[in-house]
PDB file of N, CA and C in Angstrom:
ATOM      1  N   UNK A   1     109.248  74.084  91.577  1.00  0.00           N
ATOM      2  CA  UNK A   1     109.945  75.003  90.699  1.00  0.00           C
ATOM      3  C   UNK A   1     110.972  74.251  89.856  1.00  0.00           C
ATOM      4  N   UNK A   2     111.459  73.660  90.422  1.00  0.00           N
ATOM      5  CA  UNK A   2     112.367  72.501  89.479  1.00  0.00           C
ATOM      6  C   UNK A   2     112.076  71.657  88.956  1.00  0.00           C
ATOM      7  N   UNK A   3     110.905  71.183  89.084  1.00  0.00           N
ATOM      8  CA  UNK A   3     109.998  70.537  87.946  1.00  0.00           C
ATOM      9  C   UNK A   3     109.592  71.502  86.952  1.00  0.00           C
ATOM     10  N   UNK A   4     109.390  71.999  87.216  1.00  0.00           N
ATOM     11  CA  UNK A   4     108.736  73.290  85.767  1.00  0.00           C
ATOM     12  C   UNK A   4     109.903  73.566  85.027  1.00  0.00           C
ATOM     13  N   UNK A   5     111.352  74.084  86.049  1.00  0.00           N
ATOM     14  CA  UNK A   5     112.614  74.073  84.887  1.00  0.00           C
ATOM     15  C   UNK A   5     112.994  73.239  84.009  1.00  0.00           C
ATOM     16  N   UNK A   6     112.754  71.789  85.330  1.00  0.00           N
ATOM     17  CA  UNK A   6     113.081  71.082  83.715  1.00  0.00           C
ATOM     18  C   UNK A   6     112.380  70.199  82.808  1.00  0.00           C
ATOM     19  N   UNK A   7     110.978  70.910  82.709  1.00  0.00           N
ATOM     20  CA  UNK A   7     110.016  70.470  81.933  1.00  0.00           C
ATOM     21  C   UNK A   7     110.368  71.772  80.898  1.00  0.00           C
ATOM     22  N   UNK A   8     110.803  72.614  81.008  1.00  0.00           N
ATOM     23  CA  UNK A   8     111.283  73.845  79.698  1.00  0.00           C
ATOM     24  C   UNK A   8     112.411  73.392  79.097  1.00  0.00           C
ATOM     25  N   UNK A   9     112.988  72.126  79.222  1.00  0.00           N
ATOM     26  CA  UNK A   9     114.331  72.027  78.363  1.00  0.00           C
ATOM     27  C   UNK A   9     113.478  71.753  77.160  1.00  0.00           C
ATOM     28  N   UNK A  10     114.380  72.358  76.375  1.00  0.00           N
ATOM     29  CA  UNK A  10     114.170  72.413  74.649  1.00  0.00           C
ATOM     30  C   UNK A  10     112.890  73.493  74.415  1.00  0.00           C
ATOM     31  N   UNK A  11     112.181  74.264  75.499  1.00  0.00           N
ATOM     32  CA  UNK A  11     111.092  75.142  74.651  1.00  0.00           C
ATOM     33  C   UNK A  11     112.031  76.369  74.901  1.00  0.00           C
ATOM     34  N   UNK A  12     111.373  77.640  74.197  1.00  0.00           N
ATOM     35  CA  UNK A  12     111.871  78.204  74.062  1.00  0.00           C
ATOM     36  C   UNK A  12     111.711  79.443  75.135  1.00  0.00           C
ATOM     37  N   UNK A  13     112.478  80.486  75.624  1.00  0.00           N
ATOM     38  CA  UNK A  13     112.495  81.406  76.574  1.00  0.00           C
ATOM     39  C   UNK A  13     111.147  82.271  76.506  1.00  0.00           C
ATOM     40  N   UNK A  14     109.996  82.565  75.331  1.00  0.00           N
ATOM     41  CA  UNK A  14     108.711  82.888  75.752  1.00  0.00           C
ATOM     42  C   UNK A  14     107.829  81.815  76.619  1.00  0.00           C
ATOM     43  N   UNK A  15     107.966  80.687  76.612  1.00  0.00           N
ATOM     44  CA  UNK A  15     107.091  79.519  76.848  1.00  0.00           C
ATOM     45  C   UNK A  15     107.523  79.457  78.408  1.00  0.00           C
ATOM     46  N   UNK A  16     109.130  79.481  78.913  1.00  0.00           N
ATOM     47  CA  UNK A  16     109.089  79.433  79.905  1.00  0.00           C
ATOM     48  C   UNK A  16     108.984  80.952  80.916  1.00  0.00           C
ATOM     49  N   UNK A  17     109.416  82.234  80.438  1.00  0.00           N
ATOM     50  CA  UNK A  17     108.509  83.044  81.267  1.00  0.00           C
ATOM     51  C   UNK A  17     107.076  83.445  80.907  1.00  0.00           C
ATOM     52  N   UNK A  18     106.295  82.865  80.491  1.00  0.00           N
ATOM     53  CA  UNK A  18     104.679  82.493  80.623  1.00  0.00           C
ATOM     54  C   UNK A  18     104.352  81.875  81.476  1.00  0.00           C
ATOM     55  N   UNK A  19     105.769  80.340  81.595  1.00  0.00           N
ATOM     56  CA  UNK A  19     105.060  79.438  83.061  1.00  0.00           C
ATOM     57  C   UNK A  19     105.557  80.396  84.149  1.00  0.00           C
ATOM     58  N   UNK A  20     106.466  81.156  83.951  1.00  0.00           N
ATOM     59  CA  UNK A  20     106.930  82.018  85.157  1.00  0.00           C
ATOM     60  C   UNK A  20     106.068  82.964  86.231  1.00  0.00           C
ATOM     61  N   UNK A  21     105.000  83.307  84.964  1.00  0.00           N
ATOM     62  CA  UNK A  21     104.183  84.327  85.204  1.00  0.00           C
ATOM     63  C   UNK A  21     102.924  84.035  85.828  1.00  0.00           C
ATOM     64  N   UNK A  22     102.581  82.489  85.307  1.00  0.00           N
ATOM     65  CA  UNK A  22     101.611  81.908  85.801  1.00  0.00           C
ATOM     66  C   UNK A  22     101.564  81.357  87.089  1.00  0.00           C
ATOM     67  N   UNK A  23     103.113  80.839  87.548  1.00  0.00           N
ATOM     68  CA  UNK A  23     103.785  80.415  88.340  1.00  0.00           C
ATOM     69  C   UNK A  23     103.620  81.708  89.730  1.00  0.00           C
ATOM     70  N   UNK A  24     103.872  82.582  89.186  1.00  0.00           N
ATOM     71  CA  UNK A  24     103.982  83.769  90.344  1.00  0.00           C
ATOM     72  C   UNK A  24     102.172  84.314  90.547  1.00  0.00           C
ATOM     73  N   UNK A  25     101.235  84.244  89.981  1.00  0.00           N
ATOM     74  CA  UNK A  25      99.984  84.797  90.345  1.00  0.00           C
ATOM     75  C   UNK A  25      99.295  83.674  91.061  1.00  0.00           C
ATOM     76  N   UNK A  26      99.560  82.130  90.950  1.00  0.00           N
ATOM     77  CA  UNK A  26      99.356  81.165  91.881  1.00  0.00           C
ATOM     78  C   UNK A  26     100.154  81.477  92.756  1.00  0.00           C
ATOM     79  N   UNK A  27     101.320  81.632  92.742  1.00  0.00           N
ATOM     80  CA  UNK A  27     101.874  81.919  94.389  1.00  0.00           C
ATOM     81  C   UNK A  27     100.731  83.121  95.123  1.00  0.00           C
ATOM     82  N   UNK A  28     100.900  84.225  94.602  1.00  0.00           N
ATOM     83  CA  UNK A  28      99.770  85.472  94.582  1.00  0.00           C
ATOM     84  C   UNK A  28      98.818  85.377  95.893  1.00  0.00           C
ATOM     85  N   UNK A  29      98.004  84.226  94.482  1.00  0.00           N
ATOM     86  CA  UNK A  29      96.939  84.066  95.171  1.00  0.00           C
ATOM     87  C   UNK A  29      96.856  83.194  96.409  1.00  0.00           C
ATOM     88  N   UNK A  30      97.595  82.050  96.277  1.00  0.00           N
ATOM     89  CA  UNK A  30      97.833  81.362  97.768  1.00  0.00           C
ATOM     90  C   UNK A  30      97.968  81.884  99.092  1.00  0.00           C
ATOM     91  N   UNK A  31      99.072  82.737  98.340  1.00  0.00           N
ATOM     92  CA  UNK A  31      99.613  84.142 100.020  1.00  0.00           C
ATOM     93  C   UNK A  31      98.490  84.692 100.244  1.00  0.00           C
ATOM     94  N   UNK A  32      97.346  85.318  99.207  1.00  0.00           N
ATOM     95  CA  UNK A  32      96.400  85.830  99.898  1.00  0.00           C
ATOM     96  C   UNK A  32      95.299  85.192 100.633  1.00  0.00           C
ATOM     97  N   UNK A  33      95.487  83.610 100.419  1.00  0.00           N
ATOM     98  CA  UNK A  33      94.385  82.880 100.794  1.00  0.00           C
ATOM     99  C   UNK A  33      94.588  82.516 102.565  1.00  0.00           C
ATOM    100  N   UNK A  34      96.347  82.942 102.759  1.00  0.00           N
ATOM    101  CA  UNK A  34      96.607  82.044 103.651  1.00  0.00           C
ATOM    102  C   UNK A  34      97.025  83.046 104.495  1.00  0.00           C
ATOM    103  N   UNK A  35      97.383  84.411 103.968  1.00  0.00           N
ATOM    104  CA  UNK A  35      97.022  85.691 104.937  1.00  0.00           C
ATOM    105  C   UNK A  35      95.424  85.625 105.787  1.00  0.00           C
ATOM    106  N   UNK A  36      94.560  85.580 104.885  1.00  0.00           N
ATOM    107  CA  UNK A  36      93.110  85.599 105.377  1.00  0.00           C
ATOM    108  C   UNK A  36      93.205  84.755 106.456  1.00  0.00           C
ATOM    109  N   UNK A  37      93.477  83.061 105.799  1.00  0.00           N
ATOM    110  CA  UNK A  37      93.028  82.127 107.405  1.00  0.00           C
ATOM    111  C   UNK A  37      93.949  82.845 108.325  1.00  0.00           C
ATOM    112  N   UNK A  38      94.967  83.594 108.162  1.00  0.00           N
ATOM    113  CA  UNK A  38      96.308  83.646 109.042  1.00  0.00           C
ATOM    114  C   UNK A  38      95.262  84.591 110.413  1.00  0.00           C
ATOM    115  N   UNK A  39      94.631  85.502 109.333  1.00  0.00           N
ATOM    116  CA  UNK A  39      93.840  86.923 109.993  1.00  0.00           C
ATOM    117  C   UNK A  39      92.702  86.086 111.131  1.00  0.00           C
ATOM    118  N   UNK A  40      91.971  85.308 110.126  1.00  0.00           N
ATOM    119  CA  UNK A  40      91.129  84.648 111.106  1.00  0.00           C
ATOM    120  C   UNK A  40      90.875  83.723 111.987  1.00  0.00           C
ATOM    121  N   UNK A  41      92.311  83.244 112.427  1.00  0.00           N
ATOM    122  CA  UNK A  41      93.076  82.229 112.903  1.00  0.00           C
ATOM    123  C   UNK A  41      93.372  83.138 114.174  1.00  0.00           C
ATOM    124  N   UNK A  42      93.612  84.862 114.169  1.00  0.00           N
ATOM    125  CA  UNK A  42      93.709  85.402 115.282  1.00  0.00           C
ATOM    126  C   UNK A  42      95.443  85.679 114.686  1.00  0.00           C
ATOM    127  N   UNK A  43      96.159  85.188 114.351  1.00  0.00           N
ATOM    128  CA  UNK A  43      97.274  86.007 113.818  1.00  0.00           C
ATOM    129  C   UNK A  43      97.738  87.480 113.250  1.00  0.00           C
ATOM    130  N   UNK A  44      98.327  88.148 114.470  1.00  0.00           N
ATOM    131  CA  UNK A  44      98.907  89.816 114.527  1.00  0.00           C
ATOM    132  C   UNK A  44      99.640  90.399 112.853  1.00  0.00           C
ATOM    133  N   UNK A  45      99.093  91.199 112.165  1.00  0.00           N
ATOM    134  CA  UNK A  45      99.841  91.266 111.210  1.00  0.00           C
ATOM    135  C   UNK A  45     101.644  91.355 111.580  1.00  0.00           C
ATOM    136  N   UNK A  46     102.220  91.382 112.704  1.00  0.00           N
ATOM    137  CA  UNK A  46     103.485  91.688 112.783  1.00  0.00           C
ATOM    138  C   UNK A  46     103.684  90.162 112.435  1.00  0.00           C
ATOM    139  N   UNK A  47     103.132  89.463 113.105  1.00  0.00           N
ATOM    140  CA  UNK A  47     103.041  87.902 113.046  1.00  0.00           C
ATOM    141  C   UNK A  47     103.578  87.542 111.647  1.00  0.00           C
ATOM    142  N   UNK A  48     102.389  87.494 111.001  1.00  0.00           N
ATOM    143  CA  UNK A  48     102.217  87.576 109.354  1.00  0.00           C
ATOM    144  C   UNK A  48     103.330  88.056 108.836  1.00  0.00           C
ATOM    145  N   UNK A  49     103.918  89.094 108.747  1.00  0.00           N
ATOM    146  CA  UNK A  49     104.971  89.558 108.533  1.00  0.00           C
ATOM    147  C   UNK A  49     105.973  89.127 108.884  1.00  0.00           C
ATOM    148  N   UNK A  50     105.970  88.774 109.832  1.00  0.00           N
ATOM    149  CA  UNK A  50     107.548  87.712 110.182  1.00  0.00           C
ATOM    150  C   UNK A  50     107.537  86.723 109.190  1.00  0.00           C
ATOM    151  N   UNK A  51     106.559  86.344 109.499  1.00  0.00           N
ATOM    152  CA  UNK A  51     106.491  84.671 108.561  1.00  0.00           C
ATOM    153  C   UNK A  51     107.012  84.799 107.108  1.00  0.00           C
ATOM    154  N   UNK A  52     106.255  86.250 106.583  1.00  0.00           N
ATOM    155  CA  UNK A  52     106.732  86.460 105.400  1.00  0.00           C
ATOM    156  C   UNK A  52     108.018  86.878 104.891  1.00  0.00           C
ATOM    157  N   UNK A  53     108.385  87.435 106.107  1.00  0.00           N
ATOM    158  CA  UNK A  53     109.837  88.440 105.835  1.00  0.00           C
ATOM    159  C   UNK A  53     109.858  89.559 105.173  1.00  0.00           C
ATOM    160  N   UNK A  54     108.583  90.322 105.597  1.00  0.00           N
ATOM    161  CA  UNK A  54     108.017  91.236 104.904  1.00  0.00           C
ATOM    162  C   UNK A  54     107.945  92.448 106.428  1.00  0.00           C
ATOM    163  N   UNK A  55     108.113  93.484 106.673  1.00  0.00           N
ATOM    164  CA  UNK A  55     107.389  94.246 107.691  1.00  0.00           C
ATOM    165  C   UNK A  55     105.976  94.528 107.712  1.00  0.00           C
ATOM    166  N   UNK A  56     105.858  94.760 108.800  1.00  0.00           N
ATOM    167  CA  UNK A  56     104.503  94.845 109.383  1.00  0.00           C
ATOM    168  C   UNK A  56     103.507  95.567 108.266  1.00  0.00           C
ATOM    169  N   UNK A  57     104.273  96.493 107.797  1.00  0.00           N
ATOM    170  CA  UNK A  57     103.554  97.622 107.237  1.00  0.00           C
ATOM    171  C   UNK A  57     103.528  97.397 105.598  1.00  0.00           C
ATOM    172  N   UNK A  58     104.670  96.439 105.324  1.00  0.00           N
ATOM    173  CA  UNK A  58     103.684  96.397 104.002  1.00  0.00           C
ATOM    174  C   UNK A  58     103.328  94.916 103.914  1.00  0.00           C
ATOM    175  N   UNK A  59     103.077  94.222 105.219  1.00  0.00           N
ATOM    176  CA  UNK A  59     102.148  92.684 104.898  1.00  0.00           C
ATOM    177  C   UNK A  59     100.960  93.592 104.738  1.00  0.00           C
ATOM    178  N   UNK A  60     100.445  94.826 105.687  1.00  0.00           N
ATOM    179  CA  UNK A  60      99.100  95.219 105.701  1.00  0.00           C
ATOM    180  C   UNK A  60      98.972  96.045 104.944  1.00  0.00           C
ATOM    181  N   UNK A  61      99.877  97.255 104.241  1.00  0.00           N
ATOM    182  CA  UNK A  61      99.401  97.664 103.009  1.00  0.00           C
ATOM    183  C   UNK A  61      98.843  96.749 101.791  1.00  0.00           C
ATOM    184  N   UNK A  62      99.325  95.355 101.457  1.00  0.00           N
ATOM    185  CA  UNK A  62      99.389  94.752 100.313  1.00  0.00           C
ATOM    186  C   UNK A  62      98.037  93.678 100.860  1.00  0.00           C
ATOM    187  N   UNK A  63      97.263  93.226 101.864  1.00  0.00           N
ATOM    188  CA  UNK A  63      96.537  92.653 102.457  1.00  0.00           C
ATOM    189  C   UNK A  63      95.345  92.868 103.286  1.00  0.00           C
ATOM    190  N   UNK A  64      96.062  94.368 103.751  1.00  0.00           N
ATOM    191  CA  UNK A  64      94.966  94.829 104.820  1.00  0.00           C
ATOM    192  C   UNK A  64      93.880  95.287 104.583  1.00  0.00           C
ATOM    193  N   UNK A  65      93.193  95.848 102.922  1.00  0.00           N
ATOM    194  CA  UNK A  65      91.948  96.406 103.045  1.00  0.00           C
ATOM    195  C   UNK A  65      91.282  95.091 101.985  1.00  0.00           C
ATOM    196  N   UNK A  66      91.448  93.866 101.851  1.00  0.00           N
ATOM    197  CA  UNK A  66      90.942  92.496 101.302  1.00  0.00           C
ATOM    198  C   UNK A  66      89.972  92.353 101.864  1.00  0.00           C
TER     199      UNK A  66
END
């Protein structure tokens, strides 16, 4: 993340929330990649949820029917 900030010195505030945006749907997708192994690894969604700092109930609303 601090490489990306300060690869935006001198562009302008559209350019850097674009990388922002792009920045956050790779996170996205990672979490969902790593929920899955988490699931098939045998990991409890409460589990999952700790890890995330998220409750139980919405790691598995936002994950659970994938």
């Amino acid at each position: 993340m601090k490489t990306l900030v300060a690869s935006m010195d001198g562009k302008g505030p559209a350019e850097a929330l674009q990388a922002v945006a792009q920045l956050q749907k790779e996170v996205g997708r990672t979490a969902a990649s790593l929920v899955r192994k988490a699931r098939q690894a045998g990991l409890s969604w409460e589990a999952i949820a700790l890890c995330l700092g998220v409750s139980k109930q919405a790691v598995h609303r936002k994950y659970g029917k994938r």
